[in-house]
Every structure is written in C-alpha cells, then in structure tokens.
PDB file of N, CA and C in Angstrom:
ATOM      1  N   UNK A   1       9.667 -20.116   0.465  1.00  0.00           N
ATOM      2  CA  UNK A   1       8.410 -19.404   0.567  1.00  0.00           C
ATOM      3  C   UNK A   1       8.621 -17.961   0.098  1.00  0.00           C
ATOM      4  N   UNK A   2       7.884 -17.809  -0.653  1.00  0.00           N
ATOM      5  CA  UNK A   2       7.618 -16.003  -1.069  1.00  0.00           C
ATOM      6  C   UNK A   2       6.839 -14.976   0.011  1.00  0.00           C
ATOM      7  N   UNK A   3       7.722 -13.991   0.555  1.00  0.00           N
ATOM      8  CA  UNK A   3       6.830 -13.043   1.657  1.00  0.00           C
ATOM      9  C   UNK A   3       5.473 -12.618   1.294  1.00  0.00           C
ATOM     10  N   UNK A   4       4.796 -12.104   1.738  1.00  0.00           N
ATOM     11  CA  UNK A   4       3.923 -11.328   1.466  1.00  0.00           C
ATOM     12  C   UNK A   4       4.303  -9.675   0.913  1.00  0.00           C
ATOM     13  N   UNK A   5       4.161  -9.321   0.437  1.00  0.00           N
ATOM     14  CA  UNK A   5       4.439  -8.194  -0.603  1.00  0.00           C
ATOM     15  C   UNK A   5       5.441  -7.792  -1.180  1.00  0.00           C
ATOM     16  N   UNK A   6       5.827  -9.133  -1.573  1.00  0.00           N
ATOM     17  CA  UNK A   6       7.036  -9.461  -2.651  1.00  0.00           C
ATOM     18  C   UNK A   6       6.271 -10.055  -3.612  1.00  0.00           C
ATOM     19  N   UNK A   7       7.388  -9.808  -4.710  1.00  0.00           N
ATOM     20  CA  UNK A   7       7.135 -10.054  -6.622  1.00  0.00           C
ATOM     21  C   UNK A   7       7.196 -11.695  -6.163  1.00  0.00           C
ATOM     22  N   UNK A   8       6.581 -11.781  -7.544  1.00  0.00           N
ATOM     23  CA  UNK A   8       6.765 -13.554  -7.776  1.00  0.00           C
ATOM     24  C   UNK A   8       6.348 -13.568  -9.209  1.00  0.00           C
ATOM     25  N   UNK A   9       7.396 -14.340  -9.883  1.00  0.00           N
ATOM     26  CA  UNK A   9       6.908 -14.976 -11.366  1.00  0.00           C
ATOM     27  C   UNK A   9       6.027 -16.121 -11.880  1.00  0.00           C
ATOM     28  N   UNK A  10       4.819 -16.406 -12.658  1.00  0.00           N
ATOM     29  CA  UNK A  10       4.383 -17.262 -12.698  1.00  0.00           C
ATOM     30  C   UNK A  10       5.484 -18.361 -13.645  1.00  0.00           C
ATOM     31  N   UNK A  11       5.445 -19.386 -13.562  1.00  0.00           N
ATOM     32  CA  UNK A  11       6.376 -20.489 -14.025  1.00  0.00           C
ATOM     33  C   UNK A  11       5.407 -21.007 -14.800  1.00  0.00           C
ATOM     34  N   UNK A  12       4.054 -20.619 -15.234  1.00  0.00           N
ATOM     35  CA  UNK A  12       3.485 -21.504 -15.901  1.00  0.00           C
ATOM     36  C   UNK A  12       2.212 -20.758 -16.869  1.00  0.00           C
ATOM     37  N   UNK A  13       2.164 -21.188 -17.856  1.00  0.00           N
ATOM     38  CA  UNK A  13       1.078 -20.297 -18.000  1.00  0.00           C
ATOM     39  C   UNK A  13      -0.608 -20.814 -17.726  1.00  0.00           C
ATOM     40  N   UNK A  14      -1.454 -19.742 -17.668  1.00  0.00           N
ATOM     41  CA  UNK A  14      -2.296 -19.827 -17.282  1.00  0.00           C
ATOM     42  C   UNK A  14      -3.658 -19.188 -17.769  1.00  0.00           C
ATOM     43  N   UNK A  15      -3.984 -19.995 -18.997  1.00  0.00           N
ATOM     44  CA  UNK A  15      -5.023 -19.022 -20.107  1.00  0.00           C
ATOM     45  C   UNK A  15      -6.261 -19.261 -18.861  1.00  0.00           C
ATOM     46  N   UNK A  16      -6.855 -19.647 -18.287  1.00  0.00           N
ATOM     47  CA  UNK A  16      -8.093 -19.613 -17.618  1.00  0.00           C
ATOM     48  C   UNK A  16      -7.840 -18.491 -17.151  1.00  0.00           C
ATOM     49  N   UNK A  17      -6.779 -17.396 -17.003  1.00  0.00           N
ATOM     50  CA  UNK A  17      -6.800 -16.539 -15.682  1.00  0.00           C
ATOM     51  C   UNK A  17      -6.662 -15.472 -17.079  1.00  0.00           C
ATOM     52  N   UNK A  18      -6.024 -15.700 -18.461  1.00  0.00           N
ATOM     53  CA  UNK A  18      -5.227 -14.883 -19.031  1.00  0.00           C
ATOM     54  C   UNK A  18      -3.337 -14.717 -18.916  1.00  0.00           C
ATOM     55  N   UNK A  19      -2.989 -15.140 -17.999  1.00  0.00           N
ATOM     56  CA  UNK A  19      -1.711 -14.952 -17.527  1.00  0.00           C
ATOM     57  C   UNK A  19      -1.032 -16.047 -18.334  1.00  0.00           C
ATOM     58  N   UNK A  20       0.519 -15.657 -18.407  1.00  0.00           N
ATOM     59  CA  UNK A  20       1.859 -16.499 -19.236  1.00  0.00           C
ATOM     60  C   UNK A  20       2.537 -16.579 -18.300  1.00  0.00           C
ATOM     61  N   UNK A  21       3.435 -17.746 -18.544  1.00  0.00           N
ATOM     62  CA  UNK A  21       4.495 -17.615 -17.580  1.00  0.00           C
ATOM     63  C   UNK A  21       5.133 -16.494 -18.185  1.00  0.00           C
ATOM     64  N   UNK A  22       6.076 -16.137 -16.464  1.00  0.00           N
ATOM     65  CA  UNK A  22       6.757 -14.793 -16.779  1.00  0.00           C
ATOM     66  C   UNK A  22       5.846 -13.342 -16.306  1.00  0.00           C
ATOM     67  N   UNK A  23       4.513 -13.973 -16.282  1.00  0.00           N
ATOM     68  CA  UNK A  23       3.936 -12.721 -15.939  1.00  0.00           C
ATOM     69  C   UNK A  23       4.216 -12.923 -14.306  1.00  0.00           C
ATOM     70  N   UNK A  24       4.412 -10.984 -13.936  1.00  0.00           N
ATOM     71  CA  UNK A  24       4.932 -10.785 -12.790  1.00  0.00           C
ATOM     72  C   UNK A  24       3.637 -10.580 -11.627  1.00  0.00           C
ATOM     73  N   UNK A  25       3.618 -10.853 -10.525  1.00  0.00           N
ATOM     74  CA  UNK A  25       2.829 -10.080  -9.728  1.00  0.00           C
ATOM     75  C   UNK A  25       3.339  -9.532  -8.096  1.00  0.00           C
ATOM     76  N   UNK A  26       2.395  -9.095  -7.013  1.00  0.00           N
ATOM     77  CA  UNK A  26       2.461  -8.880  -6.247  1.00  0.00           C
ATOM     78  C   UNK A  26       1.377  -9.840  -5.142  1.00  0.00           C
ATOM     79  N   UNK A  27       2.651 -10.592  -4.142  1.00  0.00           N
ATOM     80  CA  UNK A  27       2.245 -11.705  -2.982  1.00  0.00           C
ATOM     81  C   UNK A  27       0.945 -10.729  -1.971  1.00  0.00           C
ATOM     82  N   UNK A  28       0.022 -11.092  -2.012  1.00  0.00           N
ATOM     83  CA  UNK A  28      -1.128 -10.226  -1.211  1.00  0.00           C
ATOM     84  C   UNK A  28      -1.720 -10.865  -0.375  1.00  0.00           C
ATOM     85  N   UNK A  29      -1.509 -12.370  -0.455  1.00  0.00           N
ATOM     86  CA  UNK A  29      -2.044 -13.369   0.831  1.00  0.00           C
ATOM     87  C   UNK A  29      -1.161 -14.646   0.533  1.00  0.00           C
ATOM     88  N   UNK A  30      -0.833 -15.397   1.695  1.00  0.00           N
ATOM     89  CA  UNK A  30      -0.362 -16.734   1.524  1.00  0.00           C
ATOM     90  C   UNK A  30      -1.382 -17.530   2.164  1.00  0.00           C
ATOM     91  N   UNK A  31      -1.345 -18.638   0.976  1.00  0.00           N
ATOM     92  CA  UNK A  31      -2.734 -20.205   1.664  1.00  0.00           C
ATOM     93  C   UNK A  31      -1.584 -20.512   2.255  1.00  0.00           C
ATOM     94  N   UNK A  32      -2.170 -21.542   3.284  1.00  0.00           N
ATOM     95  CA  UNK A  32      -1.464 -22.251   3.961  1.00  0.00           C
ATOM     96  C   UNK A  32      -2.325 -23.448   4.577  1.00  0.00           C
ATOM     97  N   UNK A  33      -2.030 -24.687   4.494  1.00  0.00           N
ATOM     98  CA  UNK A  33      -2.995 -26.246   4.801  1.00  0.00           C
ATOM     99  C   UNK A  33      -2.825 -25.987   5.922  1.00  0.00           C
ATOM    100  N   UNK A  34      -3.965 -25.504   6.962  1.00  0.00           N
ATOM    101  CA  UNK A  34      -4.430 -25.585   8.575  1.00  0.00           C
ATOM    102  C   UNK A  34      -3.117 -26.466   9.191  1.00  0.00           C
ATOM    103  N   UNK A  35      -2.815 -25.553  10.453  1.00  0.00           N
ATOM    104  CA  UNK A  35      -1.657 -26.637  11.105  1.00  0.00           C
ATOM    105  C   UNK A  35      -0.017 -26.667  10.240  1.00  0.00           C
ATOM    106  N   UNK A  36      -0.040 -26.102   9.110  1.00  0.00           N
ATOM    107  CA  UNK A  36       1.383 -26.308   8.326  1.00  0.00           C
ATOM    108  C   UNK A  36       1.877 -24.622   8.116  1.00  0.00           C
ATOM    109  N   UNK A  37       3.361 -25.149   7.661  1.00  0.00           N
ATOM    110  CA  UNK A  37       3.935 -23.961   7.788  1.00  0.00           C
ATOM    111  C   UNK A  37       4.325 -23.579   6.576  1.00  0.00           C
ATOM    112  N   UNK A  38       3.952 -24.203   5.337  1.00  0.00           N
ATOM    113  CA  UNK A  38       4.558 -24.433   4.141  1.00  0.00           C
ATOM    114  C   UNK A  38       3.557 -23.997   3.090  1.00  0.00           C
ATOM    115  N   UNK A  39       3.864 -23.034   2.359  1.00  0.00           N
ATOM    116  CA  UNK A  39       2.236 -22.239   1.973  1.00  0.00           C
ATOM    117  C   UNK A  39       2.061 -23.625   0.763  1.00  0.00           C
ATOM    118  N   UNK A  40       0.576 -23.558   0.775  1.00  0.00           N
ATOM    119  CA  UNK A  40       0.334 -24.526  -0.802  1.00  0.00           C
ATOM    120  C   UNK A  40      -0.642 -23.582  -2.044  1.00  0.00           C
ATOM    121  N   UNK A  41      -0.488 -22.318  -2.033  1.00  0.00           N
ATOM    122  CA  UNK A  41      -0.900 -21.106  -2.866  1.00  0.00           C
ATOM    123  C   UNK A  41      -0.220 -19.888  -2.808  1.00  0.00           C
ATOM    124  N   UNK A  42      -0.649 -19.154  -3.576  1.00  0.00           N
ATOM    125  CA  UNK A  42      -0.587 -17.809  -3.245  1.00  0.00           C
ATOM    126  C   UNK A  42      -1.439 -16.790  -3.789  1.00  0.00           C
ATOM    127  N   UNK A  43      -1.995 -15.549  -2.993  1.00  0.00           N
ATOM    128  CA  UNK A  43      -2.909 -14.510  -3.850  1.00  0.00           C
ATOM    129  C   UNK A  43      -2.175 -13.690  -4.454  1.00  0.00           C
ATOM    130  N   UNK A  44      -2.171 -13.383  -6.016  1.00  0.00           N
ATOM    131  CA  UNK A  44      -1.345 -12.239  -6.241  1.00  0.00           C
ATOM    132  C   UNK A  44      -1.901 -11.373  -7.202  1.00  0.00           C
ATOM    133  N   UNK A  45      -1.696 -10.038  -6.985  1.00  0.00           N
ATOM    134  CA  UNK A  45      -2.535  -9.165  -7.739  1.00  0.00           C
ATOM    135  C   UNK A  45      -1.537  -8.874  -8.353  1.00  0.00           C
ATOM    136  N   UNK A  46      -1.794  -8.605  -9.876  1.00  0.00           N
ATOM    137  CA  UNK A  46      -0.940  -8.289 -11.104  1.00  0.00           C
ATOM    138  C   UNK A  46      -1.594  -6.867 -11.416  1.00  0.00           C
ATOM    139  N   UNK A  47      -0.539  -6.282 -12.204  1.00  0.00           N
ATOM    140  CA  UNK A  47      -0.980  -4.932 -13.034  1.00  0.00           C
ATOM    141  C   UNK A  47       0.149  -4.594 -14.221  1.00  0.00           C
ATOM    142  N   UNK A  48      -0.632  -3.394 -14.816  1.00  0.00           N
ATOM    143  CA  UNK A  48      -0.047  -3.186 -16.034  1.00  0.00           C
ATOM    144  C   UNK A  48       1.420  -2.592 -15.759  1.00  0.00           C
ATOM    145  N   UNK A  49       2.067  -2.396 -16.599  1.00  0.00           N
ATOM    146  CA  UNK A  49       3.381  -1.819 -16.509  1.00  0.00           C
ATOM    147  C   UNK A  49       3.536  -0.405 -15.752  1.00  0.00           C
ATOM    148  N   UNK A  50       2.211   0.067 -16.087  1.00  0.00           N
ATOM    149  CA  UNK A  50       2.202   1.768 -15.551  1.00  0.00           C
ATOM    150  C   UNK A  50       1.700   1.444 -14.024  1.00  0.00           C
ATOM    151  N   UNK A  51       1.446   0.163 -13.565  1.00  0.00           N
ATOM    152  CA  UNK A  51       0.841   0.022 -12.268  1.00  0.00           C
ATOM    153  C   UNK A  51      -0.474   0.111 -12.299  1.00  0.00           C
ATOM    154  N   UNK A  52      -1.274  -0.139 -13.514  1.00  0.00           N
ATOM    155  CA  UNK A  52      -2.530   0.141 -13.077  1.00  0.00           C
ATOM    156  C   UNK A  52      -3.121  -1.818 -12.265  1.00  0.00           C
ATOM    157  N   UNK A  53      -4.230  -1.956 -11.300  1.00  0.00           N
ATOM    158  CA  UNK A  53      -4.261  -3.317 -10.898  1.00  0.00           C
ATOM    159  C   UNK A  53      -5.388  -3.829 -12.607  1.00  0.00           C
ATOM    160  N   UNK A  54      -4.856  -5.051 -12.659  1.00  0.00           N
ATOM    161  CA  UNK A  54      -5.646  -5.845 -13.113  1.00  0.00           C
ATOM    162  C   UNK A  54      -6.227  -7.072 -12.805  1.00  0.00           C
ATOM    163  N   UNK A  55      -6.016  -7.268 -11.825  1.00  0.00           N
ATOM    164  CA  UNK A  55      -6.630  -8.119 -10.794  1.00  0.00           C
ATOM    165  C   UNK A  55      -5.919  -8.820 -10.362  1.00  0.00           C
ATOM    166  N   UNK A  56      -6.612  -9.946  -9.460  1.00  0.00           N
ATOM    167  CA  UNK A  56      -5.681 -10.608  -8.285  1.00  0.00           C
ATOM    168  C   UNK A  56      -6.610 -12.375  -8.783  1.00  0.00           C
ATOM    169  N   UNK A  57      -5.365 -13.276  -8.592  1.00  0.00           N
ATOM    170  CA  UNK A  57      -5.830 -14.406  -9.006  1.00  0.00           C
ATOM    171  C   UNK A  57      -5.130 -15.362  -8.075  1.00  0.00           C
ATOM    172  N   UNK A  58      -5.454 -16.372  -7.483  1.00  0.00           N
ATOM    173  CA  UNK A  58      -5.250 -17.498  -6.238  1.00  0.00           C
ATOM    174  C   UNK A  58      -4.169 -18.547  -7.543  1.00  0.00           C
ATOM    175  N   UNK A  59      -3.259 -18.618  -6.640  1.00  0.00           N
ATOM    176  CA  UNK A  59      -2.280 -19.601  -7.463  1.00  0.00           C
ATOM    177  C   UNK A  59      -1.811 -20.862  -6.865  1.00  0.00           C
ATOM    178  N   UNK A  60      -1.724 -22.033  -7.346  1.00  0.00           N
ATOM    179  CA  UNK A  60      -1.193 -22.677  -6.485  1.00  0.00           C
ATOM    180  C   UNK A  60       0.789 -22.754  -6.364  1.00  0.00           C
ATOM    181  N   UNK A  61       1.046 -22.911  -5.351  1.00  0.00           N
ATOM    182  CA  UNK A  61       2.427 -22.566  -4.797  1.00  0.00           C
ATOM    183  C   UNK A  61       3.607 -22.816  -5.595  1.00  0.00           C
ATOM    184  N   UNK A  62       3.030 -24.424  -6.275  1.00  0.00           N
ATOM    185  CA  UNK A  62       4.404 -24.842  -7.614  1.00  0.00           C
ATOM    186  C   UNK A  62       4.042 -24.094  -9.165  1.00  0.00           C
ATOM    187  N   UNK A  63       3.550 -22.747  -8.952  1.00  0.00           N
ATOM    188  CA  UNK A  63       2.973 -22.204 -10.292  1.00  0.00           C
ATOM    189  C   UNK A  63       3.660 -21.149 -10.087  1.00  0.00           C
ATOM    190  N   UNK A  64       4.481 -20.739  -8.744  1.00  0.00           N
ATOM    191  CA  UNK A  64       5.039 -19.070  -8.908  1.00  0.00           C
ATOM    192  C   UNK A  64       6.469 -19.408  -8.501  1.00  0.00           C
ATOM    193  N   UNK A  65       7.653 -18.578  -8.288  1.00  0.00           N
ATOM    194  CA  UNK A  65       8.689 -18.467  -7.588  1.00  0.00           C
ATOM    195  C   UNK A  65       8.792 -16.730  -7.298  1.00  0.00           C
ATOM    196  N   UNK A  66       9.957 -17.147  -6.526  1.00  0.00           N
ATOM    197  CA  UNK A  66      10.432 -15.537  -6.289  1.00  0.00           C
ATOM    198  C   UNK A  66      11.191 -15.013  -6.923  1.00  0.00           C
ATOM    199  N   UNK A  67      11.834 -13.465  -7.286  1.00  0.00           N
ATOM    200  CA  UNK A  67      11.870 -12.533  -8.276  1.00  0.00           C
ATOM    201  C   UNK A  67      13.467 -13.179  -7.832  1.00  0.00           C
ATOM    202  N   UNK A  68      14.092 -12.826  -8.439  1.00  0.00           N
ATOM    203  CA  UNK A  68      15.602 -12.839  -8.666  1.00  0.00           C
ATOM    204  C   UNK A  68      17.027 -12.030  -9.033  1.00  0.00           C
ATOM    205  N   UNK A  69      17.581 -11.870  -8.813  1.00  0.00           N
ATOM    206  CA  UNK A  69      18.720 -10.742  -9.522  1.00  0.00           C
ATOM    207  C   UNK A  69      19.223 -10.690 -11.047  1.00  0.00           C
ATOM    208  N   UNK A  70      18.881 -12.015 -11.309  1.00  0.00           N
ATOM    209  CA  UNK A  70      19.054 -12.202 -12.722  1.00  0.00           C
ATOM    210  C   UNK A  70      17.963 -11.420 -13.759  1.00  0.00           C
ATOM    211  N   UNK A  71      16.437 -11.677 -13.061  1.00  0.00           N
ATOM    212  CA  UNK A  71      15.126 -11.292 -13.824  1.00  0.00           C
ATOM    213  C   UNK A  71      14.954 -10.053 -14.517  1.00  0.00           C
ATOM    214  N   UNK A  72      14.674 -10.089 -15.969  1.00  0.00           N
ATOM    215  CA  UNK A  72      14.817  -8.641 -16.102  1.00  0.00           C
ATOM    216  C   UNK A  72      13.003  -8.588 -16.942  1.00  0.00           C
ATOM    217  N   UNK A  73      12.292  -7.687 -16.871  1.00  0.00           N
ATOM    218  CA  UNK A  73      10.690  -6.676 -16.861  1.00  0.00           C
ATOM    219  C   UNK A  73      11.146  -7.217 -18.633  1.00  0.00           C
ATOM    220  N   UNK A  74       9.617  -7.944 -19.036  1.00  0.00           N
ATOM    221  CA  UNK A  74       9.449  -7.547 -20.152  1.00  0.00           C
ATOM    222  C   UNK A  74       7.835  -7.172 -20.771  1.00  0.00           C
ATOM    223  N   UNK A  75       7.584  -6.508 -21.791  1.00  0.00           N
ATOM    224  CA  UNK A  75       6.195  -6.467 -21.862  1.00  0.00           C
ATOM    225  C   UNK A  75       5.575  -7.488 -22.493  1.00  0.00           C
ATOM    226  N   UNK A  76       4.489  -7.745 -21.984  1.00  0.00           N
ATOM    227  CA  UNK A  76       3.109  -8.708 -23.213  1.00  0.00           C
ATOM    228  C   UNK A  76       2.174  -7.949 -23.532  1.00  0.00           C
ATOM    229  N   UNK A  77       2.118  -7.355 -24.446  1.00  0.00           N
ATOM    230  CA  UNK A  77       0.782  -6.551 -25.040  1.00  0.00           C
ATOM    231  C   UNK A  77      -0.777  -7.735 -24.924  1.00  0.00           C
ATOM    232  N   UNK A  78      -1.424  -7.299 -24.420  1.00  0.00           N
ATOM    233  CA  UNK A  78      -2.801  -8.514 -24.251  1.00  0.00           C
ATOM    234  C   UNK A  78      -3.717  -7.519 -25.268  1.00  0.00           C
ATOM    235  N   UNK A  79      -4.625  -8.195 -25.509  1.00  0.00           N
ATOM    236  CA  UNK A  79      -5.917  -7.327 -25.874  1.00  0.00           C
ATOM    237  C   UNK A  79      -6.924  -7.256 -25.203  1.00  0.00           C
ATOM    238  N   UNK A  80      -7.408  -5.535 -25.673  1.00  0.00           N
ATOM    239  CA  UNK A  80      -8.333  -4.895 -24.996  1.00  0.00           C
ATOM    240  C   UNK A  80      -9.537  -6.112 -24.482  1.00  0.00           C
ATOM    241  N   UNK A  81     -10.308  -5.769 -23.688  1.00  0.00           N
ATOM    242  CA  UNK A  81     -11.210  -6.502 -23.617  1.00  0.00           C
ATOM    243  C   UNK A  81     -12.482  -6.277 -23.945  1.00  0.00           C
TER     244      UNK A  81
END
C-alpha cells in the first residue's frame, strides 16, 4: 500500500486523464472496498515540475506503485491547452 502523502508512479498510461506511465504524483486519498484493508484506488494530484497543481485524478490501485531508490525525475513536455 502507498501512504497518503507519498509519491507514486503511474505504471500505465492514461490518455483519458492525459497522463503516461511514469508520470509522478502525490497520494491525497486512499479508496478502500467498505470493511477491507487493502486500498482498490488512489487520489493523486500531479503537478508541473516547478510544483505548480495540475490536477488530481482517482486511479485504480494496479495503475500506480510506490517511488523507489532506483527512480530518477524525468520531464514530458505536454501541450498548452
């Protein structure tokens, strides 16, 4: 399980949202199925490199992992909107 306001990588990409795998975010809520202890989502708000937010998008749980020692920051230039 990923804490709550810890990084997590998406493992997958995700054009409905805009997001690639690899894009990084920040854990801001965990779902969890009533009665279980085992999250089956996560909320995570992403932002630009300088930190600005670009929003927060509901993920499901086998779509993210947690950040690692190995992981190293890279950029994706997106376009303006």
């Amino acid at each position: 399980m990923i804490a709550e306001h810890a990084y997590a990588v998406l493992t997958r990409d995700m054009p409905e949202h805009g997001l690639a795998s690899g894009d990084v975010g920040v854990v801001i809520h965990i779902h969890r199925q009533s009665g279980k202890d085992e999250p089956i989502g996560y909320m995570l708000e992403l932002f630009t490199v300088d930190g600005r937010s670009i929003g927060e998008v509901s993920v499901p749980a086998d779509a993210v992992r947690a950040v690692n020692d190995n992981d190293r920051v890279q950029v994706r230039p997106v376009a303006a909107e």
